[in-house]
C-alpha atoms as a PDB file:
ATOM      1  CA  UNK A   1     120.403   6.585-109.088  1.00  0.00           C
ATOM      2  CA  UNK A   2     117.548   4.725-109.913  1.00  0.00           C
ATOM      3  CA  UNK A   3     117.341   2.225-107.131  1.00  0.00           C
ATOM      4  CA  UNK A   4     116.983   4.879-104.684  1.00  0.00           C
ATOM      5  CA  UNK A   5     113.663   5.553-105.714  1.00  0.00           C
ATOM      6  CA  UNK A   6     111.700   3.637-104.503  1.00  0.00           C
ATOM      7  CA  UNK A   7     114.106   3.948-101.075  1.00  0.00           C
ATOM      8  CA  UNK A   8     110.818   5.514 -98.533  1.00  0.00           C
ATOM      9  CA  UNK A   9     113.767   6.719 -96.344  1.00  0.00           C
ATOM     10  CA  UNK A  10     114.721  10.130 -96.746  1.00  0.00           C
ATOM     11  CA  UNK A  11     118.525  10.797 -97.144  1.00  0.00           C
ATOM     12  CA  UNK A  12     119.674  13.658 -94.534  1.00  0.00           C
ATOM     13  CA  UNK A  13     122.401  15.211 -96.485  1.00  0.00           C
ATOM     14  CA  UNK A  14     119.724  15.935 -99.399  1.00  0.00           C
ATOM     15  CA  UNK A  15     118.034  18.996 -97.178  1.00  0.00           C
ATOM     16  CA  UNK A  16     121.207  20.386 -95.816  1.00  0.00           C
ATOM     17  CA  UNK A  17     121.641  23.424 -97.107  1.00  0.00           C
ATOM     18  CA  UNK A  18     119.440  26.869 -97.191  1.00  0.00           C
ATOM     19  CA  UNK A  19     116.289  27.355 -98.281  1.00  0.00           C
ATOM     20  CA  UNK A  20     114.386  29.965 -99.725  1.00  0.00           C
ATOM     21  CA  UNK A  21     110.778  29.961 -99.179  1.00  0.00           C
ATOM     22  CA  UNK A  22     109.212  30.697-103.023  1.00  0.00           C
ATOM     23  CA  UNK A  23     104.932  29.789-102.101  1.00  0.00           C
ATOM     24  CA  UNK A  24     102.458  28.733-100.119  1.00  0.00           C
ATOM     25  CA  UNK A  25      99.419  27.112-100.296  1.00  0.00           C
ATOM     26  CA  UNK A  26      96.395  26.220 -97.117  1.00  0.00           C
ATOM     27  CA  UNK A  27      94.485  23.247 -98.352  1.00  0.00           C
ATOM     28  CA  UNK A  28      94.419  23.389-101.945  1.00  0.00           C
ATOM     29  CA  UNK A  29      94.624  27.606-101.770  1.00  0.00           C
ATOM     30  CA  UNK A  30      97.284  29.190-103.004  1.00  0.00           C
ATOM     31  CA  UNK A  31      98.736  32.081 -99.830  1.00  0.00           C
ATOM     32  CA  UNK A  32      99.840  35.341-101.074  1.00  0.00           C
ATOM     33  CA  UNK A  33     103.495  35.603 -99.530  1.00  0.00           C
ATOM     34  CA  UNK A  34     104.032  38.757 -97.673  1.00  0.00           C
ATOM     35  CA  UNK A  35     106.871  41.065 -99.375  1.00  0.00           C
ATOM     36  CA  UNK A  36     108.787  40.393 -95.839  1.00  0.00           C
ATOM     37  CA  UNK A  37     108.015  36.641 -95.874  1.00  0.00           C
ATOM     38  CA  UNK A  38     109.304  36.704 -99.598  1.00  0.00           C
ATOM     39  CA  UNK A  39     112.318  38.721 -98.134  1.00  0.00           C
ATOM     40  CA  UNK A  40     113.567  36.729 -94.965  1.00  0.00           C
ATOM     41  CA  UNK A  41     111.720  33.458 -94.719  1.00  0.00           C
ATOM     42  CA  UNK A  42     114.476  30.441 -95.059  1.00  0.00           C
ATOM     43  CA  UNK A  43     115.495  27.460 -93.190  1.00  0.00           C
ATOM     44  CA  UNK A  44     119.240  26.381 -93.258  1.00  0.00           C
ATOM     45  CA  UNK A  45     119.788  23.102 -92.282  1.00  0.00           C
ATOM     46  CA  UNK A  46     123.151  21.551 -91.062  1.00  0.00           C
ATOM     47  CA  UNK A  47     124.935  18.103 -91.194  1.00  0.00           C
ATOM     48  CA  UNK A  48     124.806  17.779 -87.203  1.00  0.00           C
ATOM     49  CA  UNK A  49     121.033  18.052 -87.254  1.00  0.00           C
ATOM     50  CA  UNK A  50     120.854  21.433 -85.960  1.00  0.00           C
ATOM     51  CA  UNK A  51     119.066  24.073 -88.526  1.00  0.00           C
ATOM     52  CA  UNK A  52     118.604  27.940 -88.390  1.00  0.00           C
ATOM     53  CA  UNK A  53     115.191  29.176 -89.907  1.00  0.00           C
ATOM     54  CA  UNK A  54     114.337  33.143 -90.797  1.00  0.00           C
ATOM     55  CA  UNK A  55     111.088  34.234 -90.768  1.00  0.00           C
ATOM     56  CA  UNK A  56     109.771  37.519 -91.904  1.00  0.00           C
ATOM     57  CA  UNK A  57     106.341  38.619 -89.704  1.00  0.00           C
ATOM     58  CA  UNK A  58     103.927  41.716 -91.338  1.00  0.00           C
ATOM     59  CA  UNK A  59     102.060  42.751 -88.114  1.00  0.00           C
ATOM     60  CA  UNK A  60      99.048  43.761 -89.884  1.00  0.00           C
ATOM     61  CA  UNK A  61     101.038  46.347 -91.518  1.00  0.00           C
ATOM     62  CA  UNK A  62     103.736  47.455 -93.152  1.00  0.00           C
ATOM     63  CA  UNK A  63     106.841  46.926 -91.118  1.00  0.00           C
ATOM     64  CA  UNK A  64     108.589  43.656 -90.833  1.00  0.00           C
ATOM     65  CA  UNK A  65     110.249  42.498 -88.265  1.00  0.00           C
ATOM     66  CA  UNK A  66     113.139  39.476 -88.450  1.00  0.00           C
ATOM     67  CA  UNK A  67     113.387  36.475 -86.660  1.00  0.00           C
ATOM     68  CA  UNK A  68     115.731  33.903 -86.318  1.00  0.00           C
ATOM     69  CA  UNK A  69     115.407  30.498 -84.677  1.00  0.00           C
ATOM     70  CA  UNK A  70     117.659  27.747 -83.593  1.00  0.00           C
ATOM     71  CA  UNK A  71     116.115  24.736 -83.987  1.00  0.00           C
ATOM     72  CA  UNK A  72     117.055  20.511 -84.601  1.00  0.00           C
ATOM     73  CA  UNK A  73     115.515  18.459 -86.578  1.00  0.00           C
ATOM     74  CA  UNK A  74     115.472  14.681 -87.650  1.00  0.00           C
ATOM     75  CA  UNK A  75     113.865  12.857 -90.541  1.00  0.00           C
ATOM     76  CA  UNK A  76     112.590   9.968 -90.359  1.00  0.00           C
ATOM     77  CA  UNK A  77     110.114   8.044 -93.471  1.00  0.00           C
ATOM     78  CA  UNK A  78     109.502  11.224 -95.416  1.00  0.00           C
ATOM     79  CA  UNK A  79     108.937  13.168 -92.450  1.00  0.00           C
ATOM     80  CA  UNK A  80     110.732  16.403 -91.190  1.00  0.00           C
ATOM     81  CA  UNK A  81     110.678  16.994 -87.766  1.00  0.00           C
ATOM     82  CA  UNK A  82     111.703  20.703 -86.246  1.00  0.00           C
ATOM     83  CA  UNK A  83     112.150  21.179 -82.607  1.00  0.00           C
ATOM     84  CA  UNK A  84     112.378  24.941 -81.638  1.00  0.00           C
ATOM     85  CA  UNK A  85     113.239  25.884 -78.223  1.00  0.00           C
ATOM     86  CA  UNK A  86     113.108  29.448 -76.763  1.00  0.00           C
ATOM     87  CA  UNK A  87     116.040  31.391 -75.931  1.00  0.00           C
ATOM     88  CA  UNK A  88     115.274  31.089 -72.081  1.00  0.00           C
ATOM     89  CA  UNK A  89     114.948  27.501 -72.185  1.00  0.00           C
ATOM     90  CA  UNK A  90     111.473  27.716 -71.443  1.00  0.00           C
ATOM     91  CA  UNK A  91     109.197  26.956 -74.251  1.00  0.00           C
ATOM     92  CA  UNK A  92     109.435  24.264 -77.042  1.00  0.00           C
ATOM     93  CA  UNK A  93     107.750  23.847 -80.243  1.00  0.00           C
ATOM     94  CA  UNK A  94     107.778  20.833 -82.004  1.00  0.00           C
ATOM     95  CA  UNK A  95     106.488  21.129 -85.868  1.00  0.00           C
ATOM     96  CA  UNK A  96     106.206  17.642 -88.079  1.00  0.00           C
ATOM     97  CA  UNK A  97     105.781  18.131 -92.142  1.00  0.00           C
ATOM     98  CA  UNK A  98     105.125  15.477 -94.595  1.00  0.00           C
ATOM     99  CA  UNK A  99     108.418  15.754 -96.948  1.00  0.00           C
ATOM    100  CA  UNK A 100     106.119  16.078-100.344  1.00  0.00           C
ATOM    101  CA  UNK A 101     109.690  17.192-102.590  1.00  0.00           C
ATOM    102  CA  UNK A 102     112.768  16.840-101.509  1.00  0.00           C
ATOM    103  CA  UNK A 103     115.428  17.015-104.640  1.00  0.00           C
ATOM    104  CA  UNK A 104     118.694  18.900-105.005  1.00  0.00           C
ATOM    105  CA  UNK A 105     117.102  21.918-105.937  1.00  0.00           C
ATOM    106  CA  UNK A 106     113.384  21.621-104.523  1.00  0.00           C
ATOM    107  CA  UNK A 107     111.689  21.075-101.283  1.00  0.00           C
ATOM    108  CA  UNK A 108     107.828  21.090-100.206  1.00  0.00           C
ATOM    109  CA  UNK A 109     107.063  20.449 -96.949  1.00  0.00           C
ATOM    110  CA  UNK A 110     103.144  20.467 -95.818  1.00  0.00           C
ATOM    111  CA  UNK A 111     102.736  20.709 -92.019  1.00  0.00           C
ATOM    112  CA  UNK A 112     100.136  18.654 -90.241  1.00  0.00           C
ATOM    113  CA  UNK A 113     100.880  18.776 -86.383  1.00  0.00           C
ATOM    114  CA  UNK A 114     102.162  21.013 -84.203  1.00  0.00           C
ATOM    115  CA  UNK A 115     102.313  21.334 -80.384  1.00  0.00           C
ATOM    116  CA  UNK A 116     104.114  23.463 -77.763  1.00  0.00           C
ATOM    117  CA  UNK A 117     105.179  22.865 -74.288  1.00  0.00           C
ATOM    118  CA  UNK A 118     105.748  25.167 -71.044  1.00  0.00           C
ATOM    119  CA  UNK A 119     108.699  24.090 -68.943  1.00  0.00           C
ATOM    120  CA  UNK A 120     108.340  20.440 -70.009  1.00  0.00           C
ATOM    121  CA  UNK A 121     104.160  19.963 -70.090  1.00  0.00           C
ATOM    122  CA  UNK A 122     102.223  20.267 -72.850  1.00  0.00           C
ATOM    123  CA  UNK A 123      99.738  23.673 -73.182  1.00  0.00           C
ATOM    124  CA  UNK A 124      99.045  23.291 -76.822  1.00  0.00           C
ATOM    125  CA  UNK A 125      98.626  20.356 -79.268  1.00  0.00           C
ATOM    126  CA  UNK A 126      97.064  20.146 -83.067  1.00  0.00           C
ATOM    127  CA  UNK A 127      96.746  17.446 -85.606  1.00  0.00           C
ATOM    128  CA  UNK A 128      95.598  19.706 -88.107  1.00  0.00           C
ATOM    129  CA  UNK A 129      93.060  19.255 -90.498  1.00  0.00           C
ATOM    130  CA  UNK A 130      94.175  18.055 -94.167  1.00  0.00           C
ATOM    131  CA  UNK A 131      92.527  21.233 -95.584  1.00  0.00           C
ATOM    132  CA  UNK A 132      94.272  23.588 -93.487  1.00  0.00           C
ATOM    133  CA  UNK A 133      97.630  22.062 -93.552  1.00  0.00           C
ATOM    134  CA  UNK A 134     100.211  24.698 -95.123  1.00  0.00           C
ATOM    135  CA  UNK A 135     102.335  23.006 -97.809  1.00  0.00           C
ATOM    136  CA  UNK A 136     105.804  25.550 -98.203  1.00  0.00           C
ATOM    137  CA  UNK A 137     107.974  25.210-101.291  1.00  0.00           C
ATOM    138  CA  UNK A 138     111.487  26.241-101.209  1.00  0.00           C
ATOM    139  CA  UNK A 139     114.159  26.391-103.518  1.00  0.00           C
ATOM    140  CA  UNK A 140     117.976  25.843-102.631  1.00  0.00           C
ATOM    141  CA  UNK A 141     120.102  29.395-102.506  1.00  0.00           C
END
């Protein structure tokens, strides 16, 4: 409805679903997608905040390998927030995107910090810069 536009808080049941990545862009550049990124690269996200993202990874050549991630994430003023933890517990990854589309059909996310952390201290962090953030649009599958 119409009144919920101008609503700057994000409904959560609007991105649960899957998602199919369709293109990228860095800065204003438009990313070629990998055949295996075009193949597995999804998220799927859940009512309980938990989500399961696919990625497709070309190691500088032609085979692909699959992964799959379990991951939680929150939303919060047009901002996604995925938490990744590694399977032994050890490593996390947090990821925050600006929501840029989010519709029944559509969503764009552009990524602008990152960090990781080793059995609970931080080893990496990055606010990156605006013109190597990587916006992702997906369509709903």
């Amino acid at each position: 409805s119409k009144s919920d536009d101008n609503n700057s808080s994000t409904p959560l049941s609007s991105i649960v679903g899957k998602w199919d990545l369709k293109a990228k862009m860095t800065g204003t550049t438009n990313v070629v997608l990998y055949p295996c990124e075009e193949q597995y690269n999804q998220y799927q996200f859940f009512e309980n905040l938990t989500a399961i993202e696919d990625e497709g990874y070309t190691n500088g050549g032609t085979s692909c390998t699959h992964y799959t991630y379990n991951e939680t994430y929150a939303i919060s003023n047009n901002q996604l927030t995925i938490i990744e933890t590694s399977s032994n517990g050890q490593y996390v990854y947090e990821y925050r995107f600006n929501i840029l589309e989010l519709t029944s059909t559509k969503l764009k996310l552009k990524l602008y910090y990152s960090n990781e952390k080793h059995n609970g201290t931080l080893t990496f962090e990055e606010n990156i810069p605006e013109n190597e953030q990587t916006t992702s649009s997906f369509e709903k599958i």
